[in-house]
Structures are given as C-alpha cells and as structure tokens.
Protein backbone atom coordinates (compact mmCIF):
# COMPACT_ATOMS: atom_id res chain seq x y z
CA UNK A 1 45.60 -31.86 -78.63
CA UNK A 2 47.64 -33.44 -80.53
CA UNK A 3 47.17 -36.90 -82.04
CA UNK A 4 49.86 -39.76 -83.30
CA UNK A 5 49.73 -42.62 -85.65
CA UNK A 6 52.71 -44.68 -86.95
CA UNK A 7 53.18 -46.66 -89.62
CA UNK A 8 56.03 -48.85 -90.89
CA UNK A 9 58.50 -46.73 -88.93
CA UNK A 10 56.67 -43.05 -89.81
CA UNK A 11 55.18 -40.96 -87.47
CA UNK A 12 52.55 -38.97 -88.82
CA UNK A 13 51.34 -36.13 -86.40
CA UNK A 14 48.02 -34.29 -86.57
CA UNK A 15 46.34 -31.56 -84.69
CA UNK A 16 42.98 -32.15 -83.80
CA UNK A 17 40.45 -29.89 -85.45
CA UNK A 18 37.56 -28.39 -83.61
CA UNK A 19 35.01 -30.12 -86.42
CA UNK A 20 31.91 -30.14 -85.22
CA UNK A 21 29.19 -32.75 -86.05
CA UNK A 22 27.15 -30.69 -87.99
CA UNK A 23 25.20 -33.35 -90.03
CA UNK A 24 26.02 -31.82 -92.79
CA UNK A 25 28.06 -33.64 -95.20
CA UNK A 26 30.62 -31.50 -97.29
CA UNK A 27 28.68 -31.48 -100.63
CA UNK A 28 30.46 -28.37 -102.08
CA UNK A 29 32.85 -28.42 -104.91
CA UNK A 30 34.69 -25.99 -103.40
CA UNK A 31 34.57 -26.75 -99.94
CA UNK A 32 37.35 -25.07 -98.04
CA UNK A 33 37.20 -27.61 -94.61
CA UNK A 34 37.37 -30.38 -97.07
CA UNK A 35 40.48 -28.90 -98.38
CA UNK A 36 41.79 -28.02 -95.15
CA UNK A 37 41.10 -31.61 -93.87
CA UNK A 38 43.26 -32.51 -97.15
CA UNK A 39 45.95 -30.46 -96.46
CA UNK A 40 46.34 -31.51 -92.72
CA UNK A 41 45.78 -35.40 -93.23
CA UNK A 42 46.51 -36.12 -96.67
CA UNK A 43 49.10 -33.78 -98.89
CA UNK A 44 52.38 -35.50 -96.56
CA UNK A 45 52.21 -38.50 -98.11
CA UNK A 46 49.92 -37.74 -101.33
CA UNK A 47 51.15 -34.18 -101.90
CA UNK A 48 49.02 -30.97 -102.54
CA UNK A 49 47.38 -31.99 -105.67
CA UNK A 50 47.54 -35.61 -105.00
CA UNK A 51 49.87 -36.73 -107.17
CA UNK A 52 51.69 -39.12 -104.68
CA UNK A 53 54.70 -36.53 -104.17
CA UNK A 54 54.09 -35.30 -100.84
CA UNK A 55 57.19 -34.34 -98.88
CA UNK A 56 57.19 -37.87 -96.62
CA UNK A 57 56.20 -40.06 -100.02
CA UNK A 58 59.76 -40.87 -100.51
CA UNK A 59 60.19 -42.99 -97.13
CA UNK A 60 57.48 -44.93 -98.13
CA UNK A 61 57.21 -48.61 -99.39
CA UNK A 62 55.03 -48.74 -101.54
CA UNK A 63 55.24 -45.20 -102.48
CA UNK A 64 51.40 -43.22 -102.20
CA UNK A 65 49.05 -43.32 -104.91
CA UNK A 66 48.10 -40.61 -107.73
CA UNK A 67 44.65 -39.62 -106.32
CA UNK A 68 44.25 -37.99 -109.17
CA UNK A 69 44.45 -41.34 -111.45
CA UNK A 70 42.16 -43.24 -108.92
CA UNK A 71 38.92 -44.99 -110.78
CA UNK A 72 37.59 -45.69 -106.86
CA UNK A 73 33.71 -44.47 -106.54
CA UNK A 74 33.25 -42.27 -103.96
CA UNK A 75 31.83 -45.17 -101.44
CA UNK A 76 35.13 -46.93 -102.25
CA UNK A 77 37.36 -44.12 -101.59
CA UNK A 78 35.65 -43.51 -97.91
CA UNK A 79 36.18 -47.42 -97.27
CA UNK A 80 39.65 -46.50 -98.20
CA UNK A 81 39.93 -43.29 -96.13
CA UNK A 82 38.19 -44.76 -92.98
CA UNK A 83 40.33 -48.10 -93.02
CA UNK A 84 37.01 -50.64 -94.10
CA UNK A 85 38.95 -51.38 -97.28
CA UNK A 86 42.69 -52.11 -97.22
CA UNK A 87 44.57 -50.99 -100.21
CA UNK A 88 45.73 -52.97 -102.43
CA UNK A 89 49.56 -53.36 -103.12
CA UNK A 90 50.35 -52.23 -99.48
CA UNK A 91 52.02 -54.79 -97.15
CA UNK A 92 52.00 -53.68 -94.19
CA UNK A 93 49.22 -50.72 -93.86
CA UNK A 94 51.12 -47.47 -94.53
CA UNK A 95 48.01 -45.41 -94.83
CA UNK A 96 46.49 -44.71 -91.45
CA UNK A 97 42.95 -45.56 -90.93
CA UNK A 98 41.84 -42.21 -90.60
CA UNK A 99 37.61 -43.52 -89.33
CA UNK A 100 39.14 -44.74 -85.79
CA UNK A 101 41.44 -41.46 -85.22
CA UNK A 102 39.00 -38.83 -86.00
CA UNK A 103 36.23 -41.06 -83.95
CA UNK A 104 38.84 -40.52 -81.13
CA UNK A 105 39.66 -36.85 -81.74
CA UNK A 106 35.96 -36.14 -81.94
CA UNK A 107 35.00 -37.51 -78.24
CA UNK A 108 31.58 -37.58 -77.27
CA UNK A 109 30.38 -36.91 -81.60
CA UNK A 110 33.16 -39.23 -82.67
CA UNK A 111 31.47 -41.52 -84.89
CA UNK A 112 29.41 -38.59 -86.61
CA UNK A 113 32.06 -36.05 -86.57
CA UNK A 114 34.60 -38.55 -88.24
CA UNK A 115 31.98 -39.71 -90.76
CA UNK A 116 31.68 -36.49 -91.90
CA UNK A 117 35.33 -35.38 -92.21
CA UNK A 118 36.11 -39.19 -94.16
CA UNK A 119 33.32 -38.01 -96.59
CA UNK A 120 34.91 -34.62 -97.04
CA UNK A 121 38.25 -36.03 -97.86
CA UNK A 122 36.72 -38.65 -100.57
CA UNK A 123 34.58 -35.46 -102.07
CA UNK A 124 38.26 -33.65 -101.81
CA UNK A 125 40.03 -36.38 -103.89
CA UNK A 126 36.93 -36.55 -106.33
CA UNK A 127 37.49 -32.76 -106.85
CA UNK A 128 41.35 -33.43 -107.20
CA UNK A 129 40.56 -35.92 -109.63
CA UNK A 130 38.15 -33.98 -111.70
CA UNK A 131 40.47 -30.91 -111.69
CA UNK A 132 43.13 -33.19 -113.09
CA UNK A 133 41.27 -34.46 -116.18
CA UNK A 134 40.94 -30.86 -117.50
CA UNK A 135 42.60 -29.68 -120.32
CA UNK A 136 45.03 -27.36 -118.94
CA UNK A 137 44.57 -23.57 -120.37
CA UNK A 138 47.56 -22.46 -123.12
C-alpha cells in the first residue's frame, strides 16, 4: 500500500511498513527500524545524515533543517515529527505531519503503532545529532 502526502506542490510517496505495535519504544542507539524509518520518511528532504541536503531539499522553500544542529529535546522533536508543533520559519507546512499518516497506515494499532515509529525517528535524529558532534578520526 502505498501512501501520499503533498506539500507546497511536492509529492512525497511512502510505502507502508508492516510495523507492528509492539509497545516497545525504539530505545537502542543503534536501532536499525529507527534508521530504516529515517531513511524511508526522512533522508528526501533532510538527506542521509541529516544535514538538510536530501535529493528533494532543493525544491523546497524554506529549504530543510540540519538535524544534526537541532537544540530540540527529544519531546520537542516528536511534537515536531508528529505535526503537534509547527516549525518555525515554515510558511506554509512543508514537512508532513508524519502522527496522522502512520495512524492511517497502521489501521486498527494506528495510534500506538505511529507513536512508536514518531519516537524512533526523534531517537534517530538524537543519534544523528550525537554522531555529528564527534570529533571526526584523522
């Protein structure tokens, strides 16, 4: 199943993922679904590492943050993620709110299911963060 969401003339497509509402959140620093979940809803517009230089960032107005500068807590950043908490600097919302599509990829565990995959992508940015603010090896 497939799932769209447009915003400010951009179609962003994702596949639905067969997450199930484990009640686990995705406490792992190195949680692979969390970077998976990254990779599929995130790295277009934010890029890979985060950096704001995903492939579609350059159609965008204004252009995606650095995740990896971000000073949000994590309850901030899943405000963010889920759609609770505009962000700031964007007229019209360019960012989807990621809370209502999961709920309705998820069916019957939607609210559950898409808590859990917004709190792995604000532990994934928290990781990107923290991975950026090391000294790089010589």
């Amino acid at each position: 199943m497939k799932s769209m969401y447009v915003a400010g003339g951009l179609v962003i497509v994702g596949a639905s993922l067969g997450l199930a509402a484990t009640g686990v959140r995705a406490q792992s620093h190195e949680d692979p679904g969390a970077r998976s979940l990254f990779i599929r809803y995130c790295a277009d517009c934010h890029g890979p590492s985060g950096r704001g230089d995903g492939p579609a960032a350059a159609g965008l107005r204004p252009p995606p943050a650095d995740l990896t500068r971000s000073t949000l807590s994590r309850s901030d950043l899943i405000r963010v993620i889920d759609g609770r908490r505009p962000v700031k600097g964007h007229g019209a919302p360019s960012m989807p709110a990621w809370g209502s599509i999961f709920s309705n990829q998820a069916g019957a565990s939607g609210q559950r299911a898409s808590e859990i995959r917004v709190e792995a992508l604000a532990d994934e940015v928290l990781l990107l963060r923290q991975r950026s603010s090391k000294p790089e090896a010589p």
